[in-house]
Protein backbone atom coordinates (compact mmCIF):
# COMPACT_ATOMS: atom_id res chain seq x y z
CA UNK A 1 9.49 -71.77 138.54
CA UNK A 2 11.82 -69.25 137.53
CA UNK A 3 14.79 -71.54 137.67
CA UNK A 4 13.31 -73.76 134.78
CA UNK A 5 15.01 -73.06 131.44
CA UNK A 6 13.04 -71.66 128.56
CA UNK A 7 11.58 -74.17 125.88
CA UNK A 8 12.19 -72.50 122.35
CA UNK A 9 10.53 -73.74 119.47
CA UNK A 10 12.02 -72.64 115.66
CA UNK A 11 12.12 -73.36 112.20
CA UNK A 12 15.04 -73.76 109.96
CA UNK A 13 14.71 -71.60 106.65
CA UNK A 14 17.56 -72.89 104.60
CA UNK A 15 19.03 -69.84 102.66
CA UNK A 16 18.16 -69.17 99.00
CA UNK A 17 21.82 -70.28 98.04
CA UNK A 18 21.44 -72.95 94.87
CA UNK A 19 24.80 -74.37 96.50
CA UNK A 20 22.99 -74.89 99.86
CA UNK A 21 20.62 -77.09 98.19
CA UNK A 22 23.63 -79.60 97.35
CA UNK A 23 23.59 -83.16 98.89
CA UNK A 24 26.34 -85.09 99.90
CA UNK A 25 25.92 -88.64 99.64
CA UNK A 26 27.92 -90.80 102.73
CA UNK A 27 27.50 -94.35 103.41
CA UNK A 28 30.61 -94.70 106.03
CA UNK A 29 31.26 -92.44 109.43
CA UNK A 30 34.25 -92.75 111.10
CA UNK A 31 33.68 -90.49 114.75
CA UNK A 32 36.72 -89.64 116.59
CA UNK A 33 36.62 -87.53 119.59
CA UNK A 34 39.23 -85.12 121.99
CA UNK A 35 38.16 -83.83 125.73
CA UNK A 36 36.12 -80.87 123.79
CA UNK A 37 34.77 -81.96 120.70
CA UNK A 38 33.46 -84.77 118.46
CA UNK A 39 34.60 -85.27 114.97
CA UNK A 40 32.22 -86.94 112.43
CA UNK A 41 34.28 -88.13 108.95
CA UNK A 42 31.76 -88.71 106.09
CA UNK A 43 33.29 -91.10 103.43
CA UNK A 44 32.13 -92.89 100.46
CA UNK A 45 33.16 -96.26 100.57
CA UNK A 46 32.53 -97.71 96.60
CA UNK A 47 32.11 -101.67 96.02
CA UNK A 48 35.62 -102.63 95.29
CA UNK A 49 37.10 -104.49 92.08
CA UNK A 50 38.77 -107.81 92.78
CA UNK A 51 42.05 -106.55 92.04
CA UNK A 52 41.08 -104.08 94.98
CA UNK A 53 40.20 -106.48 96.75
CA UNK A 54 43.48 -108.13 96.68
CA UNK A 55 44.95 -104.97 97.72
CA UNK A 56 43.36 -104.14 100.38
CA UNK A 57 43.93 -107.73 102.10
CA UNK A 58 47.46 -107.57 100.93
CA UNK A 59 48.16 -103.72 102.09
CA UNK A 60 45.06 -103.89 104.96
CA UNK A 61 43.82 -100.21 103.38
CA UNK A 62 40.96 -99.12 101.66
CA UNK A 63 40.72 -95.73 100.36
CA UNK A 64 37.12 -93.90 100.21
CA UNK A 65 37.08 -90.42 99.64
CA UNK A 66 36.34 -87.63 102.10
CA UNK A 67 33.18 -86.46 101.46
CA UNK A 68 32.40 -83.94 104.65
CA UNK A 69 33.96 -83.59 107.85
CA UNK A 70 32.04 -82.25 111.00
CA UNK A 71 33.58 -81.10 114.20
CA UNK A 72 30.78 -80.40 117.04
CA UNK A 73 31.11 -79.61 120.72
CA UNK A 74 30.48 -83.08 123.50
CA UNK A 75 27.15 -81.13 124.78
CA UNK A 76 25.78 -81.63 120.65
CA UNK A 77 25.96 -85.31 121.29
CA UNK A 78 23.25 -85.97 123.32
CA UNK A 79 20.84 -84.25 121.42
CA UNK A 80 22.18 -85.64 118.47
CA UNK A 81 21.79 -89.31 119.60
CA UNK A 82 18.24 -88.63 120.87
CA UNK A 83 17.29 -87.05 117.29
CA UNK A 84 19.38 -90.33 115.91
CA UNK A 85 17.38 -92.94 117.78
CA UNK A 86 13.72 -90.96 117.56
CA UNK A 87 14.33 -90.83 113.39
CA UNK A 88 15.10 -94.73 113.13
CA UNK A 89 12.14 -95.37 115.69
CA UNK A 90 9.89 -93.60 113.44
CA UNK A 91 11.39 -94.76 110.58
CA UNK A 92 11.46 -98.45 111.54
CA UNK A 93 7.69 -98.17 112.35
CA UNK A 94 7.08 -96.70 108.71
CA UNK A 95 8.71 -99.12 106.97
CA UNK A 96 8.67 -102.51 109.01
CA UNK A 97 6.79 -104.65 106.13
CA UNK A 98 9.35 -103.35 103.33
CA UNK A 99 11.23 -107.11 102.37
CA UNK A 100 15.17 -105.49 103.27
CA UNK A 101 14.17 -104.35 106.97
CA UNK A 102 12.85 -107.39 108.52
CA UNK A 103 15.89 -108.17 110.60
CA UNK A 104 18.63 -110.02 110.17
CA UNK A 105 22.60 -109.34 109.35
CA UNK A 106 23.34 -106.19 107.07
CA UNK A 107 26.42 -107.07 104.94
């Protein structure tokens, strides 16, 4: 039994830092990756003006600004995917009768 690894259970106690209370909103992740790592680009992608619109389907670009980008190591992914799919489990279970999460095409 020795060979087992260790569960450890902890808390996170966020400091007392007003700054570490800030939130960053994102509502578009672009995830690249290399042999070692994963990187996770936060943007903010704004609904777009017709005349932006027009640019971006003339010039194929749309900017959104950079709001966080996260570099973790490939063993973090796993985990991270697990905690992902656990979250929208319980969360789908929580709020299946609210009228925007019955299915269907997001847009």
């Amino acid at each position: 039994m020795a060979d087992q690894p260790k569960q450890i259970n902890f808390t996170i106690i966020p400091e007392d830092d007003p700054d570490d209370r800030r939130r960053t909103y994102s509502n578009f992740c672009s995830i690249a990756h290399t042999p070692f790592d994963f990187t996770l680009t936060f943007c903010e992608v704004m609904p777009l003006s017709e005349k932006e619109i027009r640019e971006a389907e003339s010039e194929h670009v749309v900017r959104a600004p950079v709001r966080a980008k996260i570099v973790v190591p490939v063993q973090f992914i796993p985990n991270l995917i697990n905690a992902l799919q656990e979250h929208m489990r319980v969360y789908s279970e929580s709020y299946s009768n609210v009228g925007w999460n019955k299915g269907g095409p997001i847009h």
